[in-house]
C-alpha atoms as a PDB file:
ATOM      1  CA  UNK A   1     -94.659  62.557 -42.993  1.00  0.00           C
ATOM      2  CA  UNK A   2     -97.347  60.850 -41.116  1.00  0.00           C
ATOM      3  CA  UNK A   3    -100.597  63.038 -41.515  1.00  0.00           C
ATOM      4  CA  UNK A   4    -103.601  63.525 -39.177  1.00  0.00           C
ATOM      5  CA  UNK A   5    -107.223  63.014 -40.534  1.00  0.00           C
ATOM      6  CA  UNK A   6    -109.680  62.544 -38.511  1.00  0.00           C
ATOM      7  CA  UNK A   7    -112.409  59.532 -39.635  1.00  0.00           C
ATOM      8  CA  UNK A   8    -112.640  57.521 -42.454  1.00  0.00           C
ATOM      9  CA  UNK A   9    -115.465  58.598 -44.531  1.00  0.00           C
ATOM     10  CA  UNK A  10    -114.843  62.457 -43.929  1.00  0.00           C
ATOM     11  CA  UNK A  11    -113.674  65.064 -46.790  1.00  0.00           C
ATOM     12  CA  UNK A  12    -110.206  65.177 -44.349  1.00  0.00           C
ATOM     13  CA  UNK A  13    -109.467  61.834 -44.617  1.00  0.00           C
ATOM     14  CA  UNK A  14    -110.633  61.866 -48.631  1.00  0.00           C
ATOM     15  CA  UNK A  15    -108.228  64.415 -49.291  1.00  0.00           C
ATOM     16  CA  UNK A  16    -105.234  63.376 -47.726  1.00  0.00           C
ATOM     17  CA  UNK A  17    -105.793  59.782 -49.124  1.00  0.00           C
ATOM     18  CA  UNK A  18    -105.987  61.533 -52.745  1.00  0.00           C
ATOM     19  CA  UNK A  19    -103.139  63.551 -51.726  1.00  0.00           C
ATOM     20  CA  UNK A  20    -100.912  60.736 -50.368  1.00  0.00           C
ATOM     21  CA  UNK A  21    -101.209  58.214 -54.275  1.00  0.00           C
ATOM     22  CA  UNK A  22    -100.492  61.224 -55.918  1.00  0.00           C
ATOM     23  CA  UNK A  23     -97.201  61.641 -54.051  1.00  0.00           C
ATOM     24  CA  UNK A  24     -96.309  58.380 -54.133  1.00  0.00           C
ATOM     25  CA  UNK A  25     -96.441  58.663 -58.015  1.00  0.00           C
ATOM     26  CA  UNK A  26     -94.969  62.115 -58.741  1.00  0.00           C
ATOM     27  CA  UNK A  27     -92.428  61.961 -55.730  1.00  0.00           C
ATOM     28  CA  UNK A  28     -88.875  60.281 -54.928  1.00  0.00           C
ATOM     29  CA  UNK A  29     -88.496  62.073 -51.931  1.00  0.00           C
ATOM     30  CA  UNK A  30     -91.342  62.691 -49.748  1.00  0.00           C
ATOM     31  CA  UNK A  31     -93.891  60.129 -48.817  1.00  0.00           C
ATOM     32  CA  UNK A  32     -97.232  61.176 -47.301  1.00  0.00           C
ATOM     33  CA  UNK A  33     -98.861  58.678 -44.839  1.00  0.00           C
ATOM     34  CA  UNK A  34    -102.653  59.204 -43.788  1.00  0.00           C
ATOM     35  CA  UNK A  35    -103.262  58.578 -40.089  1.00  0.00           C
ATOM     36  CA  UNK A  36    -106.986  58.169 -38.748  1.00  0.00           C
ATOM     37  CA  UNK A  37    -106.921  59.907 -35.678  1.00  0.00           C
ATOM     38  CA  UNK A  38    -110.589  60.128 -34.525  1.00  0.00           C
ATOM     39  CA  UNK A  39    -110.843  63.589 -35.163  1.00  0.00           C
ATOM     40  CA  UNK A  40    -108.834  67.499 -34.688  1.00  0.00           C
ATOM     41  CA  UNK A  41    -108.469  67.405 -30.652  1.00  0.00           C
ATOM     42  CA  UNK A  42    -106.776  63.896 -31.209  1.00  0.00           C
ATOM     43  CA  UNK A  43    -105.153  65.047 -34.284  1.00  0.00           C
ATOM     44  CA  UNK A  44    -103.428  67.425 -32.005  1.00  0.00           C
ATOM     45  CA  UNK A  45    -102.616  65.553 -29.021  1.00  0.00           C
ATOM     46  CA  UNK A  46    -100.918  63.041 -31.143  1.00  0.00           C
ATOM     47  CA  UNK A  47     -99.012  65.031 -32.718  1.00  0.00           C
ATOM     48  CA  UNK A  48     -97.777  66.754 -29.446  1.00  0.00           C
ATOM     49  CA  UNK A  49     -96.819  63.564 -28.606  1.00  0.00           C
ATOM     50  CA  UNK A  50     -94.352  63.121 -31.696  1.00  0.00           C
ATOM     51  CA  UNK A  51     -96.695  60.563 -34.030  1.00  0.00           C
ATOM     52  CA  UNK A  52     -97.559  62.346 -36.384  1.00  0.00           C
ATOM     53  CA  UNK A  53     -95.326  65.451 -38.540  1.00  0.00           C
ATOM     54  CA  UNK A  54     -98.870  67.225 -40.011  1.00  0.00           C
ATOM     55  CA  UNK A  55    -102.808  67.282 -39.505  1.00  0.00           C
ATOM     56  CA  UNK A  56    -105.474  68.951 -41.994  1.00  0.00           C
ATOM     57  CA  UNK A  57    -107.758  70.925 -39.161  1.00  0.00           C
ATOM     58  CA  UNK A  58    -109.569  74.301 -38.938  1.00  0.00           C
ATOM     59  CA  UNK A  59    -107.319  76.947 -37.495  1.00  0.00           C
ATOM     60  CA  UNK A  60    -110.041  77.237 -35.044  1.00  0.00           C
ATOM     61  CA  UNK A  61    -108.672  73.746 -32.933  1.00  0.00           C
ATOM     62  CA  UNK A  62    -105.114  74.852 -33.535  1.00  0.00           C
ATOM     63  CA  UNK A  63    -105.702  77.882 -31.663  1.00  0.00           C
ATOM     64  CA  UNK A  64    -107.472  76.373 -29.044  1.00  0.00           C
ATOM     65  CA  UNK A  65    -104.410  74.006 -28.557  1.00  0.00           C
ATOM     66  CA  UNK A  66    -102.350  77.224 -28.771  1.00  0.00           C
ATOM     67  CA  UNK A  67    -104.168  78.790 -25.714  1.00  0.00           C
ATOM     68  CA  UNK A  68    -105.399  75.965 -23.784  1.00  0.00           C
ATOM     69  CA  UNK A  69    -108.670  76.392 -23.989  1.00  0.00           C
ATOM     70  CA  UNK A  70    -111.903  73.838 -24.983  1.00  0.00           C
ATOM     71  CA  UNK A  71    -111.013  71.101 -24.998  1.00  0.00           C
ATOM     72  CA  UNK A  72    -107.669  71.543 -24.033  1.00  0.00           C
ATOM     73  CA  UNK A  73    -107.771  73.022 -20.642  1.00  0.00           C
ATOM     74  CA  UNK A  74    -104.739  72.853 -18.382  1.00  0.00           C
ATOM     75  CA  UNK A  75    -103.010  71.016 -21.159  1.00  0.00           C
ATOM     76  CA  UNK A  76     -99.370  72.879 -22.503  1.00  0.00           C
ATOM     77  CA  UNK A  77     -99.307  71.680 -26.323  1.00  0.00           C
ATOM     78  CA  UNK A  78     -97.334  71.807 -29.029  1.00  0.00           C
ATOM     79  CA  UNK A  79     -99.072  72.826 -32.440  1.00  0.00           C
ATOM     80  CA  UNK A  80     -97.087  73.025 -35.528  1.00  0.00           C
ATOM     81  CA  UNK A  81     -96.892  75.563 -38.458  1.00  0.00           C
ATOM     82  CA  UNK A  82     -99.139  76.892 -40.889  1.00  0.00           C
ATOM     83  CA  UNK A  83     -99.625  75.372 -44.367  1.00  0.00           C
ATOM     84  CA  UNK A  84    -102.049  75.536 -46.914  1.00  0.00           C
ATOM     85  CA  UNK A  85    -105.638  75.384 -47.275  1.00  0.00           C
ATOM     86  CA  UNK A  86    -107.215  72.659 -48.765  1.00  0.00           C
ATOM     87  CA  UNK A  87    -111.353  72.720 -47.876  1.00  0.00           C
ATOM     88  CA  UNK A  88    -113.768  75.474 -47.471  1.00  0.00           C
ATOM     89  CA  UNK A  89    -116.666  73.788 -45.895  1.00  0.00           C
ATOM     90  CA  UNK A  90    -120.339  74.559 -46.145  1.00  0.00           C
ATOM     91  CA  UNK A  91    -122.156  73.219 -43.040  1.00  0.00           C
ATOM     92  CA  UNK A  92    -126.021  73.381 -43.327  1.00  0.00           C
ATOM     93  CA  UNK A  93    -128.891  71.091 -41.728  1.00  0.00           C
ATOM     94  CA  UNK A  94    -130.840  68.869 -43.478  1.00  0.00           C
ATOM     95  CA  UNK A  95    -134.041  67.135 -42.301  1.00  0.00           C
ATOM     96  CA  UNK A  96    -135.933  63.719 -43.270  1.00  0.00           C
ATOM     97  CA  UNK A  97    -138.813  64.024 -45.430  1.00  0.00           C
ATOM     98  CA  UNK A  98    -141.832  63.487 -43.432  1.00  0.00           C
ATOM     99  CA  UNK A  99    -140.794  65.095 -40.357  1.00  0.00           C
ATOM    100  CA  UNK A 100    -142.407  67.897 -41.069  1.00  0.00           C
ATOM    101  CA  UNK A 101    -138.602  69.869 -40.183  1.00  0.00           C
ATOM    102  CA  UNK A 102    -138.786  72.932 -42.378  1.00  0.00           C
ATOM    103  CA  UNK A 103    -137.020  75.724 -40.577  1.00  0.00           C
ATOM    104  CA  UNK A 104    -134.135  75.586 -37.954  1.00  0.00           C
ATOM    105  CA  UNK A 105    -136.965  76.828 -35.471  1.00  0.00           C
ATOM    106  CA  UNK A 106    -138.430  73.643 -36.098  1.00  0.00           C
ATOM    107  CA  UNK A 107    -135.062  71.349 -35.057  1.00  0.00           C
ATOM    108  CA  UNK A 108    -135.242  72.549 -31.556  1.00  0.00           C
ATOM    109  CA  UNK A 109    -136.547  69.014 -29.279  1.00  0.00           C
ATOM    110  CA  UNK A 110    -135.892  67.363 -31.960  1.00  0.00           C
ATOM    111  CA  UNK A 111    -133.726  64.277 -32.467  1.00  0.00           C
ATOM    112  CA  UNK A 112    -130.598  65.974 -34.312  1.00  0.00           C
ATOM    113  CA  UNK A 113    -127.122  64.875 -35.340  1.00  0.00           C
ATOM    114  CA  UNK A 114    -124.780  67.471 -34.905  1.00  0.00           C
ATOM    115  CA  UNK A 115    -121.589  65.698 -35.807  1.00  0.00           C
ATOM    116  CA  UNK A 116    -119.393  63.105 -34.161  1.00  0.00           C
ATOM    117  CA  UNK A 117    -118.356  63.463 -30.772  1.00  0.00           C
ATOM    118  CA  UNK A 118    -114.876  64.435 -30.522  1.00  0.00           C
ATOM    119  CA  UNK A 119    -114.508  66.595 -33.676  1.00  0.00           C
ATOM    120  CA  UNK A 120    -113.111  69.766 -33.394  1.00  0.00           C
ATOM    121  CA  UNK A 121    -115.771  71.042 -35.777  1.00  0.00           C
ATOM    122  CA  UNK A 122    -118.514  70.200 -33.576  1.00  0.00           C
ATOM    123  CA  UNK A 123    -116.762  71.909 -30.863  1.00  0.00           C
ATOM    124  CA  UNK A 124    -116.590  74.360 -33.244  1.00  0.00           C
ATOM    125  CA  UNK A 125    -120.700  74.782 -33.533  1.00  0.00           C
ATOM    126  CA  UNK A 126    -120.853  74.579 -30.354  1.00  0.00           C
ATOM    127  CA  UNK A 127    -119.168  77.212 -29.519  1.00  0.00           C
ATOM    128  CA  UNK A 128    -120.255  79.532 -31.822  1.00  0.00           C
ATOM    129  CA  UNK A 129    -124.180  78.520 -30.789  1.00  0.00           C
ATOM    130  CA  UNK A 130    -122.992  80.081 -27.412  1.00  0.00           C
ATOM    131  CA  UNK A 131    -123.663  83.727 -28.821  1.00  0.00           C
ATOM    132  CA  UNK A 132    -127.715  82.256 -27.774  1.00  0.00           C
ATOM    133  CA  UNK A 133    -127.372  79.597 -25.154  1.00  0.00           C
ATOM    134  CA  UNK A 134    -130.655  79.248 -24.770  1.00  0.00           C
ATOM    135  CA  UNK A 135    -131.233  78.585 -28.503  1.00  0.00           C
ATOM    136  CA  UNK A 136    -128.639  76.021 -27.718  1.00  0.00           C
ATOM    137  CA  UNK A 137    -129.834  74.765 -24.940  1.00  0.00           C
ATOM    138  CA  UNK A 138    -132.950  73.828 -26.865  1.00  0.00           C
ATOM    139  CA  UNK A 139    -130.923  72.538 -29.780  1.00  0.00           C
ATOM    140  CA  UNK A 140    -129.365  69.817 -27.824  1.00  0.00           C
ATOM    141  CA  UNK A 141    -131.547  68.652 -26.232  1.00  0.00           C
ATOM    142  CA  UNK A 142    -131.988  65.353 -28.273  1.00  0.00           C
ATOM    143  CA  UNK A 143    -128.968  65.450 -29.502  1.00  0.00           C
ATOM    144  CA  UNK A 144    -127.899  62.023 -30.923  1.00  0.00           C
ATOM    145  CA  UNK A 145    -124.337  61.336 -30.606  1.00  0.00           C
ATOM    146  CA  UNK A 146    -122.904  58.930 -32.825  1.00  0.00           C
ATOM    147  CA  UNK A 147    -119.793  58.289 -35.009  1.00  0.00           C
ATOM    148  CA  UNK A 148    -120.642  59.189 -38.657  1.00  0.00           C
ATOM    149  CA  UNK A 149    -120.497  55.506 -40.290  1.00  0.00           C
ATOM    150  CA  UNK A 150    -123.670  54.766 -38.489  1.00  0.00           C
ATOM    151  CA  UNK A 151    -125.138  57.937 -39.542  1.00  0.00           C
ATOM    152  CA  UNK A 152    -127.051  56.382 -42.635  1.00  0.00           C
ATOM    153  CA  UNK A 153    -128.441  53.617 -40.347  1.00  0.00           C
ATOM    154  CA  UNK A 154    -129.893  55.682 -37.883  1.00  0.00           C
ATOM    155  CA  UNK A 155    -131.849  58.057 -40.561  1.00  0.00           C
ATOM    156  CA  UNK A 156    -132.987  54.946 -41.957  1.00  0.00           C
ATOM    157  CA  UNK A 157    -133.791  53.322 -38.554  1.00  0.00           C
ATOM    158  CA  UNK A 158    -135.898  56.865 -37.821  1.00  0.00           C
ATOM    159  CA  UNK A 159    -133.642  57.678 -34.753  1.00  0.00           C
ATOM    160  CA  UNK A 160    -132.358  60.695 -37.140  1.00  0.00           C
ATOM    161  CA  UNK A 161    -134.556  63.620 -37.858  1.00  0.00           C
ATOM    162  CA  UNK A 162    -132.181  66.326 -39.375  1.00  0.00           C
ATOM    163  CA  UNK A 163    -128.156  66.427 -39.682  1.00  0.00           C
ATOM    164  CA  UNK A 164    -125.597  68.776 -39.849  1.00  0.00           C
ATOM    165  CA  UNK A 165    -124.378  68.507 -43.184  1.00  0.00           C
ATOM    166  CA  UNK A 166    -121.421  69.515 -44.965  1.00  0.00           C
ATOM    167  CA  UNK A 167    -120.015  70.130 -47.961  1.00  0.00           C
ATOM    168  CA  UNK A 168    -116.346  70.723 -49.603  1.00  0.00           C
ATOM    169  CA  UNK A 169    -115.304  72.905 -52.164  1.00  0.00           C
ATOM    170  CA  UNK A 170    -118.864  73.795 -53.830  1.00  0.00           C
ATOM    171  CA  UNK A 171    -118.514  70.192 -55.220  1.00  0.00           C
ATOM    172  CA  UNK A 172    -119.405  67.103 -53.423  1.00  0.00           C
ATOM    173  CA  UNK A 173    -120.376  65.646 -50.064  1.00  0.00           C
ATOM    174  CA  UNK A 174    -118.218  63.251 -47.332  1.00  0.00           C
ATOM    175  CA  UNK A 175    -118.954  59.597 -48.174  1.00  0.00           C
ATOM    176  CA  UNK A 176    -120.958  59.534 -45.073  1.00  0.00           C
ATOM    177  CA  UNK A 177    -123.225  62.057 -45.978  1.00  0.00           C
ATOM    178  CA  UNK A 178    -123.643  60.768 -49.588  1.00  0.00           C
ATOM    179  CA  UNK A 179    -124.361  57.609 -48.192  1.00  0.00           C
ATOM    180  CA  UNK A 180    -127.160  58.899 -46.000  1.00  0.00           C
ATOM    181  CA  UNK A 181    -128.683  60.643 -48.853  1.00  0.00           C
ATOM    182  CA  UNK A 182    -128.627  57.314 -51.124  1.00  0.00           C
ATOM    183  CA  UNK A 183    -130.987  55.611 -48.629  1.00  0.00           C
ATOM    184  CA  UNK A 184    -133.561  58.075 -47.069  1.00  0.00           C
ATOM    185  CA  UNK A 185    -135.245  61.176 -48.234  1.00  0.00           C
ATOM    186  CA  UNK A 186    -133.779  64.962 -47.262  1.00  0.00           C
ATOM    187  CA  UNK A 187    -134.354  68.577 -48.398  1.00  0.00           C
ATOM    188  CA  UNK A 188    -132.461  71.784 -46.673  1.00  0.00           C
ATOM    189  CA  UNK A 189    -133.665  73.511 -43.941  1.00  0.00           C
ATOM    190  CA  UNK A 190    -134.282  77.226 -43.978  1.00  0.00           C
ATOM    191  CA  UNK A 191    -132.384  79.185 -41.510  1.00  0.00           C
ATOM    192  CA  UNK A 192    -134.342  81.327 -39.596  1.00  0.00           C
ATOM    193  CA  UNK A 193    -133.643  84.698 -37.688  1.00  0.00           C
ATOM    194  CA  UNK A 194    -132.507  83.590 -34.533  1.00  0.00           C
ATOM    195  CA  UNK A 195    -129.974  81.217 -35.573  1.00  0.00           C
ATOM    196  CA  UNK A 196    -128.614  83.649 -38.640  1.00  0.00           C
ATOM    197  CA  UNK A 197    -127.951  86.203 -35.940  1.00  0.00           C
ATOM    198  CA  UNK A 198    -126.234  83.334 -34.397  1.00  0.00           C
ATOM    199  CA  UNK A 199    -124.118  82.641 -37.733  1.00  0.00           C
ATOM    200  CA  UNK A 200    -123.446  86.678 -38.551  1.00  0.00           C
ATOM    201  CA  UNK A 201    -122.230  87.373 -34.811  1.00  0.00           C
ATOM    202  CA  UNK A 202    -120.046  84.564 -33.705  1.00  0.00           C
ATOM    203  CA  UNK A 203    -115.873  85.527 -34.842  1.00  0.00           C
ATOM    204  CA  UNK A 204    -115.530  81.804 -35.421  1.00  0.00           C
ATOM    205  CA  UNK A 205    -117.890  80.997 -38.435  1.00  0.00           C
ATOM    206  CA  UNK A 206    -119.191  82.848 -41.088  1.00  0.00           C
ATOM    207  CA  UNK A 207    -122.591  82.839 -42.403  1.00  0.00           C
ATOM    208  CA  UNK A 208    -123.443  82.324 -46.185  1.00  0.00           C
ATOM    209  CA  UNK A 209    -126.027  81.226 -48.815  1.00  0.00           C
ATOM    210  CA  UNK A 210    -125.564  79.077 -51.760  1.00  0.00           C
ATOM    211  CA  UNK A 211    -127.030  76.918 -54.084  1.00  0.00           C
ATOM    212  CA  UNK A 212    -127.412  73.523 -52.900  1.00  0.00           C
ATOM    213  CA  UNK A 213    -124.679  70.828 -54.395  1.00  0.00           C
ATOM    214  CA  UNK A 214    -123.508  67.262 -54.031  1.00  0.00           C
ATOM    215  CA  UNK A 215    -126.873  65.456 -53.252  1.00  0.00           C
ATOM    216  CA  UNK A 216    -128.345  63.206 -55.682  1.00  0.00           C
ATOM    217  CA  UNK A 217    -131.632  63.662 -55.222  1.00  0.00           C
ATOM    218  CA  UNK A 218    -133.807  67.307 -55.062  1.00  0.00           C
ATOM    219  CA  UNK A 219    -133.025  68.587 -51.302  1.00  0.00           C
ATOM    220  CA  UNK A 220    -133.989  71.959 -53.019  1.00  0.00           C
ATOM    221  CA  UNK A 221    -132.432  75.469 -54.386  1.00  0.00           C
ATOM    222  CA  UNK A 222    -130.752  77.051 -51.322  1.00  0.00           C
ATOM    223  CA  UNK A 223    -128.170  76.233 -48.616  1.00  0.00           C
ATOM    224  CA  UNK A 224    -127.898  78.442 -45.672  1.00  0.00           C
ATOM    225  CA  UNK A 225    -125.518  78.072 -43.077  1.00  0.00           C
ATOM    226  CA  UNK A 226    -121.746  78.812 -41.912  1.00  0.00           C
ATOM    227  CA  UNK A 227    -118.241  78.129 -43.625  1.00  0.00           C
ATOM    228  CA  UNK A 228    -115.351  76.611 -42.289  1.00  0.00           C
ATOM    229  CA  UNK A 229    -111.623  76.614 -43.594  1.00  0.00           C
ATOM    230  CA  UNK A 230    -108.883  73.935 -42.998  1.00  0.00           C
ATOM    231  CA  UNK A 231    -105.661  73.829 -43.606  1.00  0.00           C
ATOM    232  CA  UNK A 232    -102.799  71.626 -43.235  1.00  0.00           C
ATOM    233  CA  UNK A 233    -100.124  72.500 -40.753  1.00  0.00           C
ATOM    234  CA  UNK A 234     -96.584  71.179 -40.772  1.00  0.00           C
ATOM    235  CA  UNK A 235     -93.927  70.476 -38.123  1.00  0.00           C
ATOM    236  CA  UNK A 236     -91.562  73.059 -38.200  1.00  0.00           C
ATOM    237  CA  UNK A 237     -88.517  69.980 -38.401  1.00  0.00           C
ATOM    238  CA  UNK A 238     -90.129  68.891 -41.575  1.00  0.00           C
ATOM    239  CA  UNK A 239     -87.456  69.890 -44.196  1.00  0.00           C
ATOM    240  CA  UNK A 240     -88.560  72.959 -46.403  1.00  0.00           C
ATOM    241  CA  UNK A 241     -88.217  71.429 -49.549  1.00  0.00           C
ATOM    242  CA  UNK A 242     -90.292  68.543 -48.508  1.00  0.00           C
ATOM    243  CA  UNK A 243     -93.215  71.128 -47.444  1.00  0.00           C
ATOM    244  CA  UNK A 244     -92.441  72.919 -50.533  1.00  0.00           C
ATOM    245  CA  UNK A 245     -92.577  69.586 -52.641  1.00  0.00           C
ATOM    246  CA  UNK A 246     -95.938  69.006 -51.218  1.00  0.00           C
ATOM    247  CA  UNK A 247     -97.489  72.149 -52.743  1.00  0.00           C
ATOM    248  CA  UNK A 248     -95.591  72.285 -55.904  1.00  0.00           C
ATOM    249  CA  UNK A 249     -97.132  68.473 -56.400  1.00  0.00           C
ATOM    250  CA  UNK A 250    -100.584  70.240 -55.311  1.00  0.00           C
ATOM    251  CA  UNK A 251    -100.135  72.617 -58.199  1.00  0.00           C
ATOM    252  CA  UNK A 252     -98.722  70.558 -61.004  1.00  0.00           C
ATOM    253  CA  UNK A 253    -100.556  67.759 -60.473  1.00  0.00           C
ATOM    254  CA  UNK A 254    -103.714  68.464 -58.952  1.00  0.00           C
ATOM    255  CA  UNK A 255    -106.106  66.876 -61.614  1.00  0.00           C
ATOM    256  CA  UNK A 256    -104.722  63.768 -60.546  1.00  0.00           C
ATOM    257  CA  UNK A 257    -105.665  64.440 -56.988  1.00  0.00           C
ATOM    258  CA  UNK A 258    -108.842  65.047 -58.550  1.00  0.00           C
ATOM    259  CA  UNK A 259    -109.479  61.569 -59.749  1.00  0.00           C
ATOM    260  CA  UNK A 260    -109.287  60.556 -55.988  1.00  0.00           C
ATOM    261  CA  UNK A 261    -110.918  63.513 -54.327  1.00  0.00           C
ATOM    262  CA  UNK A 262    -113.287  65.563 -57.224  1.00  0.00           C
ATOM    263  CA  UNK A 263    -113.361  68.447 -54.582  1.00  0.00           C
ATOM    264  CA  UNK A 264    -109.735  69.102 -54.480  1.00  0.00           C
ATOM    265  CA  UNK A 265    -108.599  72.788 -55.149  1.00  0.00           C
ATOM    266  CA  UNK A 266    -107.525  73.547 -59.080  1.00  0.00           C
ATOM    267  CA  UNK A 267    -104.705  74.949 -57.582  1.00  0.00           C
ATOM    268  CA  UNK A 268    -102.856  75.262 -60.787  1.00  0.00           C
ATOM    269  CA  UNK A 269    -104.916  77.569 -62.553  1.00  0.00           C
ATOM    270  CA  UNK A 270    -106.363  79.582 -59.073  1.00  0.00           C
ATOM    271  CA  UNK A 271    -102.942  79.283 -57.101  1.00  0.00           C
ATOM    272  CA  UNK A 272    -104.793  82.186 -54.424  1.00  0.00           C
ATOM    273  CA  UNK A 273    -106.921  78.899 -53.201  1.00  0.00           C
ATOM    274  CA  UNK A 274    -103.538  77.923 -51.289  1.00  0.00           C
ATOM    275  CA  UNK A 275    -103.519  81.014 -49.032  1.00  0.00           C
ATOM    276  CA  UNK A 276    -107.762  81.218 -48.495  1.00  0.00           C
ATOM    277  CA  UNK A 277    -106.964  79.838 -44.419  1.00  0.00           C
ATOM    278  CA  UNK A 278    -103.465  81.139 -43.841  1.00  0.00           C
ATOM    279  CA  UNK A 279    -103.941  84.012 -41.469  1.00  0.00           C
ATOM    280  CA  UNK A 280    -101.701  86.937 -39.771  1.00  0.00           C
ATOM    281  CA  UNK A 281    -101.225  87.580 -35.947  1.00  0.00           C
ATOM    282  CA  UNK A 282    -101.186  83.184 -35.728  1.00  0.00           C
ATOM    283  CA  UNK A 283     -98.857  81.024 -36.361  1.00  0.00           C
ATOM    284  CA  UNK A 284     -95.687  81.466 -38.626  1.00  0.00           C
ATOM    285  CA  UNK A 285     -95.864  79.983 -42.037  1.00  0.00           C
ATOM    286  CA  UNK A 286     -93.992  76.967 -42.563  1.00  0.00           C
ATOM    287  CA  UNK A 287     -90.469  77.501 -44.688  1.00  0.00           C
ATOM    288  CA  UNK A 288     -90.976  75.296 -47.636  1.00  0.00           C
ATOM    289  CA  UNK A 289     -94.623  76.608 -47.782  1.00  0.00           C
ATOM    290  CA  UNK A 290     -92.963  80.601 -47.705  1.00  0.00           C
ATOM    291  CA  UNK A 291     -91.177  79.670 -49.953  1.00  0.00           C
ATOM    292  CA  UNK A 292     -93.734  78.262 -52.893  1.00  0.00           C
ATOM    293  CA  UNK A 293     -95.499  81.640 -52.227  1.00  0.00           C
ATOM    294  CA  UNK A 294     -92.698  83.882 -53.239  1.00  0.00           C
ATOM    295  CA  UNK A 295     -92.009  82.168 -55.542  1.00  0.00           C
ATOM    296  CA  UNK A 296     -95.595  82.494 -57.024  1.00  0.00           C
ATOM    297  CA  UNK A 297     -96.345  85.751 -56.386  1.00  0.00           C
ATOM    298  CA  UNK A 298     -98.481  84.767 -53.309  1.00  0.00           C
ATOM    299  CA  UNK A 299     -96.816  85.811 -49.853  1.00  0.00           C
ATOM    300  CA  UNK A 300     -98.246  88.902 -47.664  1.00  0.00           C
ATOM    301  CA  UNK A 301     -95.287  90.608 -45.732  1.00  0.00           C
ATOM    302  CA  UNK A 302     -98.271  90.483 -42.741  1.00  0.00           C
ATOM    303  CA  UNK A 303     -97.255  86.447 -42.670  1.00  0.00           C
ATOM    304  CA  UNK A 304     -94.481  85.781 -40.343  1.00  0.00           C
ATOM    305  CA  UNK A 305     -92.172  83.013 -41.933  1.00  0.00           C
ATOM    306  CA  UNK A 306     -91.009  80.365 -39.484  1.00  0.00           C
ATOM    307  CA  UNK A 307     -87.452  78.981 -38.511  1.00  0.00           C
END
């Protein structure tokens, strides 16, 4: 199955590259081939096109395919079925020391990287900033638009002041982002009022606070910001016992997927991490991936199953 994965450098990509050397050891049967793509709208209009069997996205894109909307007007797609979930993503800011960025009040003007162009998850923001568009408005103003593998450059060139951040699983950062943090100096910023209003009343993220993880260097205590889940999807013509091969590997032998991606669900000893993303009143769950769940104890009779 050839899998879509957005960039090189992101936790997506990571994953399914972790995902696809495991297989290739513990598997006779399937093989698992990580695509770039670019990102989840591309993701999804290649695989409409037939080249490519799976993509790891939010289900947020997927439904936006599903009901031609941003950015998919007046375009009739195919999407595929649901999976599993792999990645529960903590998006926060972080600013340059020195710029004297403390709260999210204090990004508006400013020169801010708000992901790459073209992901679905920046769409994503985006969208949800729209419950204030005049916050937003102010946001991105200076927005600075460029692919993440020149991220680290630009904070170290000064055209940077803050980022949207991210990180996977409570355990480590995208290369990207580690890469930025090994050459300049960040902390978190404090979310203010306005924009945690933002966070708590848009349906499409959801706000939280944490403790901050995955940096090398003191950024501080707290993260505040929003949470995204992804899943992979499947193409319903993918056999069920390769889907169900898939997760069964993903339980058994997901220390080894470990040693390629730290961040990667225990899913052997908390199976319920496979179903976090998988929602009702969406799209049917792929057959193989029904399957694994009744047979661990994991299905909802609210899940539809597909063909």
């Amino acid at each position: 199955m050839r899998v879509g994965s957005s960039t090189q450098g992101s936790t997506v990509f990571q994953t399914s590259q972790a995902i696809q050397r495991v297989l290739r050891e513990q598997s006779d049967s399937v093989r698992w081939d990580t695509q770039t793509t670019g990102g989840d709208p591309a993701s999804t209009r290649i695989y409409d096109q037939g080249d490519l069997e799976a993509y790891g996205m939010t289900n947020y894109t997927v439904k936006n395919a599903l009901n031609s909307q941003e950015p998919f007007e007046d375009e009739d797609l195919d999407v595929p079925y649901q999976g599993f979930t792999y990645f529960v993503r903590d998006d926060h800011f972080v600013a340059l020391d020195g710029t004297g960025i403390e709260t999210t009040d204090d990004l508006l003007g400013r020169d801010v990287y708000l992901l790459q162009p073209g992901w679905g998850t920046r769409q994503q923001f985006m969208d949800a900033m729209d419950e204030d568009p005049d916050l937003k408005e102010e946001l991105t103003e200076n927005v600075v638009n460029i692919d993440t593998g020149d991220v680290a450059g630009a904070a170290e060139e000064g055209r940077i002041e803050a980022i949207l951040s991210y990180g996977a699983n409570e355990v480590n950062l995208p290369t990207w982002m580690a890469e930025t943090g090994a050459r300049v100096d960040l902390h978190s910023v404090e979310v203010t009022d306005q924009f945690q209003d933002v966070f708590e009343q848009s349906n499409l993220v959801s706000y939280y606070e944490k403790d901050t993880y995955g940096y090398e260097q003191d950024v501080g205590d707290t993260f505040q910001g929003w949470n995204l889940l992804f899943q992979y999807f499947f193409d319903p013509d993918l056999s069920a016992d390769a889907v169900y091969e898939v997760l069964e590997i993903a339980y058994e032998h997901y220390e080894s997927v470990q040693e390629g991606q730290p961040a990667f669900f225990p899913y052997g000893e908390e199976p319920e991490h496979f179903v976090t993303a998988i929602e009702s009143d969406f799209l049917p769950v792929h057959p193989g991936a029904a399957d694994f769940y009744e047979d661990h104890d994991l299905w909802d009779d609210s899940w539809e199953r597909g063909d």
